[in-house]
Protein backbone atom coordinates (compact mmCIF):
# COMPACT_ATOMS: atom_id res chain seq x y z
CA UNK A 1 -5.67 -34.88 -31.46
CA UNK A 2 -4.89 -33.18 -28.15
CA UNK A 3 -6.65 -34.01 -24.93
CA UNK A 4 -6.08 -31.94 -21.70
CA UNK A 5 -8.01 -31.89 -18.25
CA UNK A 6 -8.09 -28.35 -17.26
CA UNK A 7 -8.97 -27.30 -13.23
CA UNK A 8 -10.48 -24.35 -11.80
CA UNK A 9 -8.24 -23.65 -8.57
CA UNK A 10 -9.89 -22.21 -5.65
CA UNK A 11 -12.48 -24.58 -4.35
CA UNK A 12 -11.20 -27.67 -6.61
CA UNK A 13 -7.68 -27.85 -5.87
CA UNK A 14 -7.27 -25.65 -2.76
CA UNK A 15 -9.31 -24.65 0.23
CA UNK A 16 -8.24 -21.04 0.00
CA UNK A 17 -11.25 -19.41 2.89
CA UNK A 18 -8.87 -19.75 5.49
CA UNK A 19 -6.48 -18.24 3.73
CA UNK A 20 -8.77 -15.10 2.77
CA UNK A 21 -10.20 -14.96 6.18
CA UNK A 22 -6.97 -15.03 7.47
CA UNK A 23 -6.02 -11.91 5.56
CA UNK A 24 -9.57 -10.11 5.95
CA UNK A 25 -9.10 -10.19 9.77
CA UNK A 26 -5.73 -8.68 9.96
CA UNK A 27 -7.20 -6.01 7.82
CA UNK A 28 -9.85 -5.78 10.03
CA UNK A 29 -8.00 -5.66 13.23
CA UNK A 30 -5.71 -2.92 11.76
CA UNK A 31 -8.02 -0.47 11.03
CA UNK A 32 -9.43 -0.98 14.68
CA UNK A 33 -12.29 -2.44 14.26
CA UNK A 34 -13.84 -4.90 16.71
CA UNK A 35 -15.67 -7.70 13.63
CA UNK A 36 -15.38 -11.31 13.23
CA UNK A 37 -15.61 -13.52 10.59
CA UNK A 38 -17.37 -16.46 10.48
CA UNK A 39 -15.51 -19.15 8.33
CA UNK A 40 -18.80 -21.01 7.65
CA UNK A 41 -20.25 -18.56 6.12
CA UNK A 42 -17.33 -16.80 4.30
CA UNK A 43 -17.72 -20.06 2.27
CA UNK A 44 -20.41 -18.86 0.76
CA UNK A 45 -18.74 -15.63 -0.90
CA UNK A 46 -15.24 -17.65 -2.22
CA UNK A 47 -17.06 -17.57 -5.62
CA UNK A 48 -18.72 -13.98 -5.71
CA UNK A 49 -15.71 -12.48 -7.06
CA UNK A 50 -12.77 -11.08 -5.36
CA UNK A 51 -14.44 -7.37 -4.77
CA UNK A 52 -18.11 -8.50 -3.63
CA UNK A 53 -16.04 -11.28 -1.36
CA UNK A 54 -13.69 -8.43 0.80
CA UNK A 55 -16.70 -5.95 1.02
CA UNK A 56 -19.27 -8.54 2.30
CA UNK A 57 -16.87 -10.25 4.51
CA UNK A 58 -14.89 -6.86 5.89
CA UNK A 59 -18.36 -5.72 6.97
CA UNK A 60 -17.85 -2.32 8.98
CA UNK A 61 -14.44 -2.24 8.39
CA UNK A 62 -14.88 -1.73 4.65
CA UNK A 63 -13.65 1.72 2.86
CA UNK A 64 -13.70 1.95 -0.77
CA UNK A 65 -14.69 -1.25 -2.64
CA UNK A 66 -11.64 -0.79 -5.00
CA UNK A 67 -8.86 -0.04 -2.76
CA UNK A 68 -10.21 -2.62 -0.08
CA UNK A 69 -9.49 -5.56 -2.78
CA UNK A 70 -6.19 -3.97 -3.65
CA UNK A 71 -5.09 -4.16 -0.60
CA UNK A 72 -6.62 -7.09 -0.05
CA UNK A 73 -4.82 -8.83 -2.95
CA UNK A 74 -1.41 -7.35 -2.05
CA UNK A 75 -1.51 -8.91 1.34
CA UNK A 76 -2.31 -12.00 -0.78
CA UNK A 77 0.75 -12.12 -2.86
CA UNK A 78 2.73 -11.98 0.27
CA UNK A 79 1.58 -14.59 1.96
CA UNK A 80 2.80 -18.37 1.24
CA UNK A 81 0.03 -21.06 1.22
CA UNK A 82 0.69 -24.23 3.04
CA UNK A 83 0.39 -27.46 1.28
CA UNK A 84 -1.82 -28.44 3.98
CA UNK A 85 -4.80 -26.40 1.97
CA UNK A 86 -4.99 -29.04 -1.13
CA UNK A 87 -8.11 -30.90 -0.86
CA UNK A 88 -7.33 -34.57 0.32
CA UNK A 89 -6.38 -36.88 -3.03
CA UNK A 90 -5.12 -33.66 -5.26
CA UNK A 91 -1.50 -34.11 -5.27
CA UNK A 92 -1.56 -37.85 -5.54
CA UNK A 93 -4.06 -37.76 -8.21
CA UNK A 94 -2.57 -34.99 -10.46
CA UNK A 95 0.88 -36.88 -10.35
CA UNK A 96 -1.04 -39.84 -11.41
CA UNK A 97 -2.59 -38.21 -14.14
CA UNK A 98 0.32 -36.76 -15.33
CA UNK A 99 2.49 -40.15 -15.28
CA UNK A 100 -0.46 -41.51 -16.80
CA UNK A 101 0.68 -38.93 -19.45
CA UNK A 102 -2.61 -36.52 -19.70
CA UNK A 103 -1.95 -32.96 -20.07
CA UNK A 104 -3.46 -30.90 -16.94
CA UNK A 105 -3.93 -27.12 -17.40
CA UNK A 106 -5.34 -24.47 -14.87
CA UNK A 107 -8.17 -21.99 -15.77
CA UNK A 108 -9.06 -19.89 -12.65
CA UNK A 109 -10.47 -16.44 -12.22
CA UNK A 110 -8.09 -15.40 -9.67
CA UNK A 111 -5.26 -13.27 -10.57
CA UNK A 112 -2.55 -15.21 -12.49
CA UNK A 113 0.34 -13.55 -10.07
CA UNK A 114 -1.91 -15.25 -7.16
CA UNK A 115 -2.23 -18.08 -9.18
CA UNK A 116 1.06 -19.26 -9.82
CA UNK A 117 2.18 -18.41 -5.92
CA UNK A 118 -0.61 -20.53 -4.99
CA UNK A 119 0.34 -23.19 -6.99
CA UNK A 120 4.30 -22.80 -6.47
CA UNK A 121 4.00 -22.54 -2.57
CA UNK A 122 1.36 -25.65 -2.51
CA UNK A 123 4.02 -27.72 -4.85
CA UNK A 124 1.83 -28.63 -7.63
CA UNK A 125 2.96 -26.32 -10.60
CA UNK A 126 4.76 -28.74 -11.83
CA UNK A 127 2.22 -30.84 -12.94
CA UNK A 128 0.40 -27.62 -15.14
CA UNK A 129 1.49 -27.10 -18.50
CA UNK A 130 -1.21 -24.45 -18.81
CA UNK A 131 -1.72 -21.45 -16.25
CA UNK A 132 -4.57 -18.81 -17.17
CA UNK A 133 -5.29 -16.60 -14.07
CA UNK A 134 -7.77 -13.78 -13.74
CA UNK A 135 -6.74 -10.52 -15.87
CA UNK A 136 -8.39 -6.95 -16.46
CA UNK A 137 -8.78 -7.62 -20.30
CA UNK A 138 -10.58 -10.54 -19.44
CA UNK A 139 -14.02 -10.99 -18.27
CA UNK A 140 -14.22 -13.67 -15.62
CA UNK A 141 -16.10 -16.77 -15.81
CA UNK A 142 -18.87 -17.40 -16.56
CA UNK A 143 -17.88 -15.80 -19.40
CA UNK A 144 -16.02 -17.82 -22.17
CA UNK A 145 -12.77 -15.86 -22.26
CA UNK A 146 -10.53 -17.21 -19.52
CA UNK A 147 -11.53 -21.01 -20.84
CA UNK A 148 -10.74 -19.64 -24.22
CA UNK A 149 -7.76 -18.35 -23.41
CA UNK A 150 -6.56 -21.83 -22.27
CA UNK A 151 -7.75 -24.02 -25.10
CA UNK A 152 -5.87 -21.24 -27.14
CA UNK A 153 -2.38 -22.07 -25.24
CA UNK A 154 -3.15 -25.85 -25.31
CA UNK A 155 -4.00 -26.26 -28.92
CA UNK A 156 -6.74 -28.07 -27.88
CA UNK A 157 -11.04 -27.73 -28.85
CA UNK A 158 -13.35 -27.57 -26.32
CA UNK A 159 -15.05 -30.94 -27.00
CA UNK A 160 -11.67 -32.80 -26.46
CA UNK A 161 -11.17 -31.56 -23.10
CA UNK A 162 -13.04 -31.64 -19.76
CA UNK A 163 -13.07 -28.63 -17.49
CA UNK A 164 -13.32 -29.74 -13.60
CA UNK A 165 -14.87 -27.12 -11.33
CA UNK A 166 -16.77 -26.93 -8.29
CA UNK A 167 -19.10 -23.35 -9.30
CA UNK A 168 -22.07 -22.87 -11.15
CA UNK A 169 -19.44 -20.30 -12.41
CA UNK A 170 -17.32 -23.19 -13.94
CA UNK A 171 -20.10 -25.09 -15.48
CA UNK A 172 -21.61 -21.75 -17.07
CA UNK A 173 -18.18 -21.27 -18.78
CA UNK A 174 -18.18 -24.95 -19.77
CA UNK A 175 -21.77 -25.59 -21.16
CA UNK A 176 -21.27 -21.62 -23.18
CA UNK A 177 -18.35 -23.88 -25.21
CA UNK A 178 -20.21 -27.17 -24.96
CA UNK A 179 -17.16 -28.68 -23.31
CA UNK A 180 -17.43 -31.78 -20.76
CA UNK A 181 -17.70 -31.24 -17.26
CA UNK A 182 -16.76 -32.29 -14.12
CA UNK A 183 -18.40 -31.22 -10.84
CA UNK A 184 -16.48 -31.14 -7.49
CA UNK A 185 -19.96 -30.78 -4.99
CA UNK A 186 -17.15 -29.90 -1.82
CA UNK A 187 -16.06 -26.62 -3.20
CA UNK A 188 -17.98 -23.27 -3.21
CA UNK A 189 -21.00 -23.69 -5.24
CA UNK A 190 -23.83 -21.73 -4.18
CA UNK A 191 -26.32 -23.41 -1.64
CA UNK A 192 -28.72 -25.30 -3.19
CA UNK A 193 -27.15 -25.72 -6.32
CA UNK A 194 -26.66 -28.86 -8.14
CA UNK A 195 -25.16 -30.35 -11.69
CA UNK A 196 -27.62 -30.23 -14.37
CA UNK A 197 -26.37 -33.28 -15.78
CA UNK A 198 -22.63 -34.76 -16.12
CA UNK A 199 -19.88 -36.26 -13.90
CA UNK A 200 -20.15 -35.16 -10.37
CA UNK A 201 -17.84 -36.23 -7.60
CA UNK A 202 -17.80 -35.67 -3.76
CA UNK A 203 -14.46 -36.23 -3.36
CA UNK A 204 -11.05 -35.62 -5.81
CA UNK A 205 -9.51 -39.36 -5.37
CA UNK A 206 -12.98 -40.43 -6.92
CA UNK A 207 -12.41 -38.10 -9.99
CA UNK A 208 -8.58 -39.13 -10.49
CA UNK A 209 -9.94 -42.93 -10.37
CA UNK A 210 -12.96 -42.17 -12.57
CA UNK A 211 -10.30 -40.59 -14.84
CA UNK A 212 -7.55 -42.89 -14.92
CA UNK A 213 -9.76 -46.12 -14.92
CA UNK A 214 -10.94 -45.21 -18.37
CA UNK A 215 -7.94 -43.67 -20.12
CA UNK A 216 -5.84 -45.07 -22.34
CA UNK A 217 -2.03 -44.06 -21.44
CA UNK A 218 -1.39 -40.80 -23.40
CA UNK A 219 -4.18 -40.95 -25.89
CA UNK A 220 -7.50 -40.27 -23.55
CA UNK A 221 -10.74 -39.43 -25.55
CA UNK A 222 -12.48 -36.98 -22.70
CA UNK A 223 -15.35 -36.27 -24.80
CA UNK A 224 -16.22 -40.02 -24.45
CA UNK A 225 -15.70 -40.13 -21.15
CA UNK A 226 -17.72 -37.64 -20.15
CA UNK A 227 -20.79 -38.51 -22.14
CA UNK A 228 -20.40 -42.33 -20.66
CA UNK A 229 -22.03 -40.84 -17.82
């Protein structure tokens, strides 16, 4: 039986609100209008969804809803992120997992093209076997499809996997398949909202330990991991 730990990305791996703030304020600024964003409470819209995120957060600089995240996104794929936006503990622990020999998979509801930059530029795609990004014949999580979609490419069921997040978004996809899951409380969840019940870390070296301290090289039963909890 096959046994994979599969990651959301923004907001479990990488810090990415800079990055979209970053890119919101030169769009701003161009169109010549005098707005600023706070970076506290962009926070709050990283897991809204990228068109409700660029309209709340462009504020009177927004135009059309549609061609704001277009542009928005384009700007996205051209920029390289730094390293330096991995949470502290990610690329240690995923190189620890994978020499520990457990398959790792991303499952993410930003665009794949953004996706694998993101992961490229940060130097961690090597460690992913699995990539499923955001798509338009996909609906986004909390919908099942996107999670499907990866179990499909893995070969794997839902109950022999765990699914590490940091959204109510994540754990909705994760408790519509019955699947384990692990809760990262410093990534974008909505204020005020906490695990129903499961594995919850505040930190990412605390999840690679939890991980690693009970698997057996290779052969890892997640599904008994996570209901040892």
């Amino acid at each position: 039986m096959s046994e994979a730990v599969i990651f959301d990305l923004d907001g479990t791996l990488v810090d990415s609100c800079a990055t979209c703030v970053d890119i919101l304020s030169e769009m701003i600024e161009d169109r010549g209008v005098i707005h600023a964003i706070d970076r506290s409470y962009a926070r709050g819209f990283m897991s809204l969804g990228g068109q409700t995120m660029v309209a709340s957060l462009l504020g009177p600089a927004a135009m059309d809803p549609a061609a704001d995240l277009i542009e928005f996104r384009s700007r996205y794929q051209d920029r390289v992120t730094c390293p330096s936006t991995l949470f502290a503990g990610v690329p240690e622990g995923l190189r620890a997992m994978r020499e520990h020999g457990l398959r790792l998979a991303i499952c993410s509801n930003k665009p794949q093209n953004l996706c694998e930059n993101v992961l490229r530029d940060t130097r961690i795609a090597e460690y992913f076997e699995v990539v499923v990004g955001g798509r338009p014949t996909l609906r986004p999580k909390p919908a099942t499809d996107l999670l499907d979609m990866t179990l499909a490419a893995l070969g794997c069921e839902a109950e022999d996997c765990l699914f590490v997040g940091d959204s109510e978004l994540d754990y909705g996809a994760a408790n519509a398949l019955a699947m384990p899951f692990a809760f990262l409380t410093y990534g974008y969840a909505e204020d005020g909202w906490s695990l129903p019940a499961g594995l919850s870390f505040d930190a990412f070296p605390e999840l690679s330990a939890t991980l690693l301290s009970r698997a057996q090289p290779v052969d890892i039963q997640l599904s008994r991991l996570a209901t040892a909890f």
